[in-house]
Protein backbone atom coordinates (compact mmCIF):
# COMPACT_ATOMS: atom_id res chain seq x y z
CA UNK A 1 0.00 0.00 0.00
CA UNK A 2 1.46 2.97 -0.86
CA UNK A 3 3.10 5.39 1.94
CA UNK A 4 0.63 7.53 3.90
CA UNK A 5 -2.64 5.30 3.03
CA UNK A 6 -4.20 3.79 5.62
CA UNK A 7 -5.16 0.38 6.06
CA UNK A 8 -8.06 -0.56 5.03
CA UNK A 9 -10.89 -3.36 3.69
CA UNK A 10 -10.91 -2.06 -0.07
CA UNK A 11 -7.43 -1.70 -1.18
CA UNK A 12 -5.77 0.54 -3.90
CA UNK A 13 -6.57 -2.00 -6.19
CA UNK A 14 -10.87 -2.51 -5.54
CA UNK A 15 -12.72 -1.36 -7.83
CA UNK A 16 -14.60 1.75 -7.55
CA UNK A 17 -18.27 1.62 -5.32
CA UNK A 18 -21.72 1.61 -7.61
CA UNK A 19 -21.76 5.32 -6.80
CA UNK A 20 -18.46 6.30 -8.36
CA UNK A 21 -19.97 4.69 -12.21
CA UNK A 22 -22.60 6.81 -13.20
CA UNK A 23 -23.88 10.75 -12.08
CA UNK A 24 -26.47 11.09 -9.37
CA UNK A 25 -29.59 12.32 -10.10
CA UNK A 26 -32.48 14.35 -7.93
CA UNK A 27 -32.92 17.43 -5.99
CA UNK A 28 -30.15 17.13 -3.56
CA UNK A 29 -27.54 17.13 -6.90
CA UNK A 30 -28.16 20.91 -7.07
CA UNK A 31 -25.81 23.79 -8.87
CA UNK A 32 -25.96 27.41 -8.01
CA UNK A 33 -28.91 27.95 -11.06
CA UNK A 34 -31.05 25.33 -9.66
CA UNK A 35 -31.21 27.57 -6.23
CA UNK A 36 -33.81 30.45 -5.97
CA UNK A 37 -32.72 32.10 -2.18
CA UNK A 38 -36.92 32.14 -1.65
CA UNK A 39 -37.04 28.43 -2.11
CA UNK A 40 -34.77 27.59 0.76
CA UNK A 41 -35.90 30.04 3.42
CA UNK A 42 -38.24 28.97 5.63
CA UNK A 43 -40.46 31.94 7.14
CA UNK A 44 -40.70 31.51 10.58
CA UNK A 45 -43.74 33.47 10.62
CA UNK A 46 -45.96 35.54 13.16
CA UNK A 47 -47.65 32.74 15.07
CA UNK A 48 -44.53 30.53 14.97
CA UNK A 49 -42.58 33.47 16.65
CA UNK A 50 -45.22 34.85 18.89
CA UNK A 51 -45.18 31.14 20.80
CA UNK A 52 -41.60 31.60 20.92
CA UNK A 53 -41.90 34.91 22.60
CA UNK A 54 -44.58 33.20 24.98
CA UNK A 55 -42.26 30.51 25.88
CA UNK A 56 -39.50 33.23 26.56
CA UNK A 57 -41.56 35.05 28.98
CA UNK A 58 -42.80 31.81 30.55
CA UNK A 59 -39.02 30.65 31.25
CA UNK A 60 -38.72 33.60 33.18
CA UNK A 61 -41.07 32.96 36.06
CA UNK A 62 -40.80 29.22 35.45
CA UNK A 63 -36.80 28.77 35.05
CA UNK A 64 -35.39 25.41 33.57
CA UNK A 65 -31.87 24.57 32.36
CA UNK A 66 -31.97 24.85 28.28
CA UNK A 67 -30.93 20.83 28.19
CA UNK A 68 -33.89 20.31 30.31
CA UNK A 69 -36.32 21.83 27.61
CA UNK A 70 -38.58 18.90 25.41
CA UNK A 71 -40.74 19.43 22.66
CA UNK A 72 -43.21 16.96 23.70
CA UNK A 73 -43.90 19.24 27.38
CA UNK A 74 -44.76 22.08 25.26
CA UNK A 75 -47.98 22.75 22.25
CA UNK A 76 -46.11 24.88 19.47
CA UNK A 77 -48.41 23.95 16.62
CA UNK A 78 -46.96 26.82 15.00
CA UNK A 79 -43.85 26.07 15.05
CA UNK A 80 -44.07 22.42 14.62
CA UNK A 81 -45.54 23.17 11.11
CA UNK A 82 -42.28 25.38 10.48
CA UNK A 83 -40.00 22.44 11.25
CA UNK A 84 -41.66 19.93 9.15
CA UNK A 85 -40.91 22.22 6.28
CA UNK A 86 -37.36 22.70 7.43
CA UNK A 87 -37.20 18.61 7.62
CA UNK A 88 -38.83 17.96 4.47
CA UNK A 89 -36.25 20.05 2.50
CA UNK A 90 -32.97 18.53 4.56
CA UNK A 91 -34.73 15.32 3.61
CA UNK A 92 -36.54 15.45 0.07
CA UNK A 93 -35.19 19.32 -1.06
CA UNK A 94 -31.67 20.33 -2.07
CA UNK A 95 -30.71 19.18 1.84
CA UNK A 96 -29.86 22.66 3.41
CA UNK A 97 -32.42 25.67 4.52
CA UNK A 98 -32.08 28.55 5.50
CA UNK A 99 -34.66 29.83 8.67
CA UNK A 100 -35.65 33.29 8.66
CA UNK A 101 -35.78 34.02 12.00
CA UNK A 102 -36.09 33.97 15.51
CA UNK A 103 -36.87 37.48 16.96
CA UNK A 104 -33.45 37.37 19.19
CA UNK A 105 -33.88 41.47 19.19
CA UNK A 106 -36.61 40.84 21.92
CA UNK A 107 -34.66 37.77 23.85
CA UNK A 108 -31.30 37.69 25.72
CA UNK A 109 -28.52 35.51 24.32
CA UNK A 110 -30.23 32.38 27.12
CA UNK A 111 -33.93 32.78 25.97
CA UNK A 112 -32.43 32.85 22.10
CA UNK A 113 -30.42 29.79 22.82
CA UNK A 114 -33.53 28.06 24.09
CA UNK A 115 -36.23 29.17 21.67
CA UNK A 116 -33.63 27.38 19.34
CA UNK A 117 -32.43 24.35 21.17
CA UNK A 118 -36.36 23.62 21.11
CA UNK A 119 -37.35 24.54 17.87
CA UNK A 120 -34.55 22.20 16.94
CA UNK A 121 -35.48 19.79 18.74
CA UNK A 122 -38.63 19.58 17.19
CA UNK A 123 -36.26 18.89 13.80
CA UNK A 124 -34.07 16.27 14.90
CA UNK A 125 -33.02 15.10 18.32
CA UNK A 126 -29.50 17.06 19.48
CA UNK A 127 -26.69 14.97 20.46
CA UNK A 128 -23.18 16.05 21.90
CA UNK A 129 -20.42 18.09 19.88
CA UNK A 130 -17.86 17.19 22.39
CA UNK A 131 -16.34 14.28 24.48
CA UNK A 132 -17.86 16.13 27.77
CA UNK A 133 -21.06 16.35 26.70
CA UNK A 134 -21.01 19.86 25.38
CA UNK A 135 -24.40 20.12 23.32
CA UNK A 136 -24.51 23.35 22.91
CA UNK A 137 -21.47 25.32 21.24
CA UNK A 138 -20.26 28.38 20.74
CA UNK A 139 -18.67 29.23 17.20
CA UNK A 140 -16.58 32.08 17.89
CA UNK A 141 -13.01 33.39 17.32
CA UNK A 142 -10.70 32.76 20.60
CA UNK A 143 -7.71 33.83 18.67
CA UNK A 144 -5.62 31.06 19.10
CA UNK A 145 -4.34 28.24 15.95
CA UNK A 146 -5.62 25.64 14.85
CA UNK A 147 -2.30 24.25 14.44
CA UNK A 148 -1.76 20.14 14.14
CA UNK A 149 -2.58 18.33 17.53
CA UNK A 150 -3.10 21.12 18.95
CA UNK A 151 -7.35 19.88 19.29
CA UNK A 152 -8.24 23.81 18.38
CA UNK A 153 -11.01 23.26 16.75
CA UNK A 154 -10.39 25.81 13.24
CA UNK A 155 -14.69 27.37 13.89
CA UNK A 156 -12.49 28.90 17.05
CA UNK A 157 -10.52 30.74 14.45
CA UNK A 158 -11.54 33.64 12.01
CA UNK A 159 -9.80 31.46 9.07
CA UNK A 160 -11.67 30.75 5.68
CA UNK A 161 -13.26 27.30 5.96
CA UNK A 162 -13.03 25.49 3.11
CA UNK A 163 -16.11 23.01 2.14
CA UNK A 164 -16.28 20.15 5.04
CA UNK A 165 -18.88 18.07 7.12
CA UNK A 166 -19.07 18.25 11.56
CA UNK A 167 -17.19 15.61 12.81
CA UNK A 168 -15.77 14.06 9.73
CA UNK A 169 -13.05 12.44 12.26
CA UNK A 170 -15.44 10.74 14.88
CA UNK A 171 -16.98 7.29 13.29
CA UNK A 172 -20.55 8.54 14.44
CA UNK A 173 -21.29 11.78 12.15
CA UNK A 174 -24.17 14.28 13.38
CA UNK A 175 -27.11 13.81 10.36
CA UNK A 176 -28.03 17.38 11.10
CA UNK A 177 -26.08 20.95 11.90
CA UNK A 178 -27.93 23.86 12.78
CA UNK A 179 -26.35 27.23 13.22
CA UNK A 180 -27.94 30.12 15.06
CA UNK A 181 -26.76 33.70 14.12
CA UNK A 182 -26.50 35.66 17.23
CA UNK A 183 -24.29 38.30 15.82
CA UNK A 184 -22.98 38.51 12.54
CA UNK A 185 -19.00 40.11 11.90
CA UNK A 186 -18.10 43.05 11.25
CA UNK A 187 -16.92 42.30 7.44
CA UNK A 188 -16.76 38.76 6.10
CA UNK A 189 -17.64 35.41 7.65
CA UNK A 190 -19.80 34.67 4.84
CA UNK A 191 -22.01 31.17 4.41
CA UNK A 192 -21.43 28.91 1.20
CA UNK A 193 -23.16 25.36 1.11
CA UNK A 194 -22.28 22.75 -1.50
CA UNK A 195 -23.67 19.55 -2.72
CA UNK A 196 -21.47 16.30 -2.50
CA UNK A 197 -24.06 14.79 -4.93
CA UNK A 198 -22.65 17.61 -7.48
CA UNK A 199 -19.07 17.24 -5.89
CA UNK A 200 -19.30 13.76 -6.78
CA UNK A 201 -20.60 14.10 -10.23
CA UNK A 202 -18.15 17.31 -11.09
CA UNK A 203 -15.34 14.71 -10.43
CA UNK A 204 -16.81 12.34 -12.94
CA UNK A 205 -16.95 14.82 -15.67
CA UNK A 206 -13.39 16.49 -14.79
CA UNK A 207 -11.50 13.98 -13.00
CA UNK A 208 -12.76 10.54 -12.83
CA UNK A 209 -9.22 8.90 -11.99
CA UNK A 210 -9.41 10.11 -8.57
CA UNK A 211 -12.75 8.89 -7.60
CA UNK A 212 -11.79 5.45 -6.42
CA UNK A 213 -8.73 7.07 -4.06
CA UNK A 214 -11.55 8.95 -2.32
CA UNK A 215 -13.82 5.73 -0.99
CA UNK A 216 -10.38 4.46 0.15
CA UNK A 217 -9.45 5.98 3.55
CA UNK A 218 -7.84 8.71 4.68
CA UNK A 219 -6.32 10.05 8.12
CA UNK A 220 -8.18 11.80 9.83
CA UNK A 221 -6.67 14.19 13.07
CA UNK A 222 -9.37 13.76 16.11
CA UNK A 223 -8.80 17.29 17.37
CA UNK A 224 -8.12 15.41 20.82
CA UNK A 225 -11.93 13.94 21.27
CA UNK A 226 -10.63 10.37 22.11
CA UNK A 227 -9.96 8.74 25.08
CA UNK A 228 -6.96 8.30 26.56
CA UNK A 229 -6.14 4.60 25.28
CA UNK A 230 -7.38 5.65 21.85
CA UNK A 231 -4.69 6.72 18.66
CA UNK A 232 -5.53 11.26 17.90
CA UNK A 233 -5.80 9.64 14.22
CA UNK A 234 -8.91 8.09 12.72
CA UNK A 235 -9.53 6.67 9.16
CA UNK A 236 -12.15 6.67 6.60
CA UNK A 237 -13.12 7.14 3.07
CA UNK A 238 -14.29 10.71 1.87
CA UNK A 239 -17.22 9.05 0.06
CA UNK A 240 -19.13 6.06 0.35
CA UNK A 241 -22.29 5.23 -1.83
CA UNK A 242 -24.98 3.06 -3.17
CA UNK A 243 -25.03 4.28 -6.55
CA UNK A 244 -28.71 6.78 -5.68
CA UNK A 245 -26.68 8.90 -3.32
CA UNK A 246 -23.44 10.37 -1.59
CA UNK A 247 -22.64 10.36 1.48
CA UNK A 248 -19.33 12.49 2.39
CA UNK A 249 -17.08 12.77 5.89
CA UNK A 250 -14.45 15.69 4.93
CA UNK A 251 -12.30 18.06 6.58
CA UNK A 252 -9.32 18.90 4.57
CA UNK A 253 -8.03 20.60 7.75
CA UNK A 254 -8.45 17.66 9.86
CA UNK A 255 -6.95 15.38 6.52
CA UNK A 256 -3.52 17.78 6.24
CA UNK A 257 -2.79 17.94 10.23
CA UNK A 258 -3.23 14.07 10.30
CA UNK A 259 -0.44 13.25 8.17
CA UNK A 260 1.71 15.59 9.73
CA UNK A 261 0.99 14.36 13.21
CA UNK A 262 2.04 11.03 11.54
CA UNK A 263 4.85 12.22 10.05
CA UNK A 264 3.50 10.86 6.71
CA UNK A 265 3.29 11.74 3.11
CA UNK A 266 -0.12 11.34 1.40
CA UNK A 267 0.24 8.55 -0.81
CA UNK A 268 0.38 10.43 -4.82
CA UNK A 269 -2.79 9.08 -5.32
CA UNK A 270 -4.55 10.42 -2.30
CA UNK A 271 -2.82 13.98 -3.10
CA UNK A 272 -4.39 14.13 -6.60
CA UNK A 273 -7.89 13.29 -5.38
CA UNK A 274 -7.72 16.06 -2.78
CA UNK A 275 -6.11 18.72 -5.49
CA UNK A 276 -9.16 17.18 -7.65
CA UNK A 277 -11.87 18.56 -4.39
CA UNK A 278 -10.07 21.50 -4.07
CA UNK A 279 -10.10 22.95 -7.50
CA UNK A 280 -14.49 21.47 -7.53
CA UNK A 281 -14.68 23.34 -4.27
CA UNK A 282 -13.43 26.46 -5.92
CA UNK A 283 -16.10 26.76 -8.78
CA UNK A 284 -18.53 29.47 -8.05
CA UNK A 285 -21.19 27.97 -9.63
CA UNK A 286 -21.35 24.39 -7.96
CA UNK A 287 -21.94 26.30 -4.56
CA UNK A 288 -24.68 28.89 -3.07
CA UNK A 289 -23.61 31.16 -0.81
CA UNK A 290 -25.48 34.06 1.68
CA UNK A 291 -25.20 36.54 4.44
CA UNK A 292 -26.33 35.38 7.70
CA UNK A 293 -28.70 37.84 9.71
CA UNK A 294 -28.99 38.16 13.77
CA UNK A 295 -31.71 35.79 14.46
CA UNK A 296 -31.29 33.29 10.98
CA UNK A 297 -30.85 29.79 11.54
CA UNK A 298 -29.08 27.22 9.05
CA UNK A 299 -29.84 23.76 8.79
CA UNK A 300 -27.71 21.19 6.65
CA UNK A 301 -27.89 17.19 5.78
CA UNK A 302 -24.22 16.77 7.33
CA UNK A 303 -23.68 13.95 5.25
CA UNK A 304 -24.72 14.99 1.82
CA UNK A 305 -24.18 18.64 2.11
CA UNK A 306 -20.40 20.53 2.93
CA UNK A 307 -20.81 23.80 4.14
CA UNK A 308 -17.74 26.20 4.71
CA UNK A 309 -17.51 30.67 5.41
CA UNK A 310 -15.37 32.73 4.33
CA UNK A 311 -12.59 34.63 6.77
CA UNK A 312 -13.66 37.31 8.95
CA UNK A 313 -12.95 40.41 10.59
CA UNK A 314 -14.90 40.89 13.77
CA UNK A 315 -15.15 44.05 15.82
CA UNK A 316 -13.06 45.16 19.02
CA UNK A 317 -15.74 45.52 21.28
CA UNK A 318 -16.27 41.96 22.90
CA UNK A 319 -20.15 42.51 22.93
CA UNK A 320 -20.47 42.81 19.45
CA UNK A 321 -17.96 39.96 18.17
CA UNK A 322 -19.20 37.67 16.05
CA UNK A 323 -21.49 34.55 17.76
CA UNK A 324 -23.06 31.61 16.26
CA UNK A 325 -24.62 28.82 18.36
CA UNK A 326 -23.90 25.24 16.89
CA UNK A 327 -26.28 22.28 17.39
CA UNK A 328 -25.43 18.48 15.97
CA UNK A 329 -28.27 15.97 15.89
CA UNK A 330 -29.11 12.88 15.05
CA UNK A 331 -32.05 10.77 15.36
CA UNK A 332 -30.34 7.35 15.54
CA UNK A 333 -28.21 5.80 18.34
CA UNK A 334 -26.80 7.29 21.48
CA UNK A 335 -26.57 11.18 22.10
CA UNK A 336 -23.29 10.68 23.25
CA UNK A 337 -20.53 12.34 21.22
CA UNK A 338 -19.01 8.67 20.22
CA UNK A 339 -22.47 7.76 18.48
């Protein structure tokens, strides 16, 4: 096996997966022209927002920790209706919406955080983002590096994000992100969402060499969410398939600082496949892209759909720096952070 390749079931010489033969068809393999901005924003709507307001003001005579808050203890027929339309578009639509938007201008940043947690609840079931349990997290710039090993996570940075899915190095994905806008930056920071579908089947026109390299593994760093008897490297394939449909774990970061914690090449092959992404991933019109408002929520199919922003510059005063709230969920197995 060449140097830098992982170990793995299908070897460099398998043949390529169903999905790697033939283009994928259907909604989810969408290109910028196939996206009208109206047709993935979902209006919250007066009624939907005046229950969240009620629940705000009841929270504050009837106090609960956010964790403690289940959609099943309150009505919200309102609202409920607004989250079947989110799910129906991460699960029959182009896979990513866009929620427009919780009235945070009348809510502090705790009453925001839980109008959310339980609207998104009401979506898909929230599991942890971290080895402690975390399950709700903060997206904001600490100004430190996300250098290799270092487990600094690069959404603690104000660096440009390329295309990527949460948690491509744990072997239990989140099926869902969400991502609250508290408080936009000052200049930059901008949202871009892209299909792997269309990834998949912009390799197959351009590059179809490299398509069989990227259902082989890859390392993977762990950003230090393993246990203590457990190797900081983890490997998978970028894509695995049944011929109808993608599904994608990627994080180039994560890819590039595992190889140099292992002192490692990527293997040629694996190298070409990843300059292959990388020059998809730059194509303007494979990719939609939007400015997030206070108060706008995004939800993406974290399997089928890499999302990515653009660097930042955020303002000096620490009350108006830049804050998005991150949920992961999943409807299937534990809601621990190993899956």
């Amino acid at each position: 096996m060449p140097q830098g390749s992982p170990a793995a079931e299908t070897g460099p010489s398998s043949p390529p997966p169903p999905a790697a033969a033939r283009p994928i068809e259907g909604p989810s393999a969408w290109v910028r022209g196939d996206i009208s901005p109206t047709a993935v924003t979902v209006e919250l709507g007066d009624a939907a927002r005046g229950e969240l307001l009620d629940l705000a003001r009841h929270l504050r005579s009837h106090r609960l920790p956010t964790l403690l808050l289940r959609p099943e203890d309150y009505a919200l027929p309102a609202c409920r209706a607004v989250a079947r339309r989110v799910r129906a578009l991460l699960d029959e639509g182009p896979r990513f919406c866009l929620l427009d938007r919780l009235p945070v201008e009348e809510l502090d940043e705790e009453e925001a955080k839980a109008c959310y947690w339980l609207f998104s609840a009401m979506v898909c079931r929230p599991v942890a983002q971290k080895l402690d349990g975390t399950m709700i997290y903060d997206v904001q710039d600490t100004g430190r590096k996300a250098d290799p090993g270092s487990g600094v996570r690069p959404d603690k940075t104000n660096i440009d994000l390329t295309f990527h899915n949460d948690n491509a190095y744990n072997p239990r994905m989140p099926e869902v992100v969400a991502l609250l806008c508290l408080r936009p930056a000052k200049s930059g920071g901008r949202s871009r969402v892209m299909s792997f579908d269309t990834v998949h089947n912009r390799l197959l026109e351009t590059a179809p060499e490299v398509l069989p390299r990227l259902y082989r593994p890859f390392w993977f760093d762990r950003q230090r969410e393993h246990r203590p008897d457990e190797e900081p490297t983890f490997a998978a394939p970028v894509f695995t398939g049944d011929g109808e449909q993608v599904k994608a774990r990627l994080g180039l970061h994560q890819v590039r600082n595992a190889y140099a914690m292992r002192g490692e090449a990527l293997d040629p092959e694996g190298a070409a496949a990843i300059a292959a992404l990388e020059a998809v991933f730059a194509e303007p019109g494979l990719q939609f892209d939007f400015e997030m408002a206070a108060g706008q929520i995004q939800f993406v199919d974290n399997l089928a759909i890499g999302h990515s922003r653009t660097q930042f510059e955020d303002f000096e005063e620490p009350a108006r720096r830049r804050h998005l709230v991150r949920l992961w969920m999943r409807d299937a197995g534990d809601r621990a952070y190993t899956g």
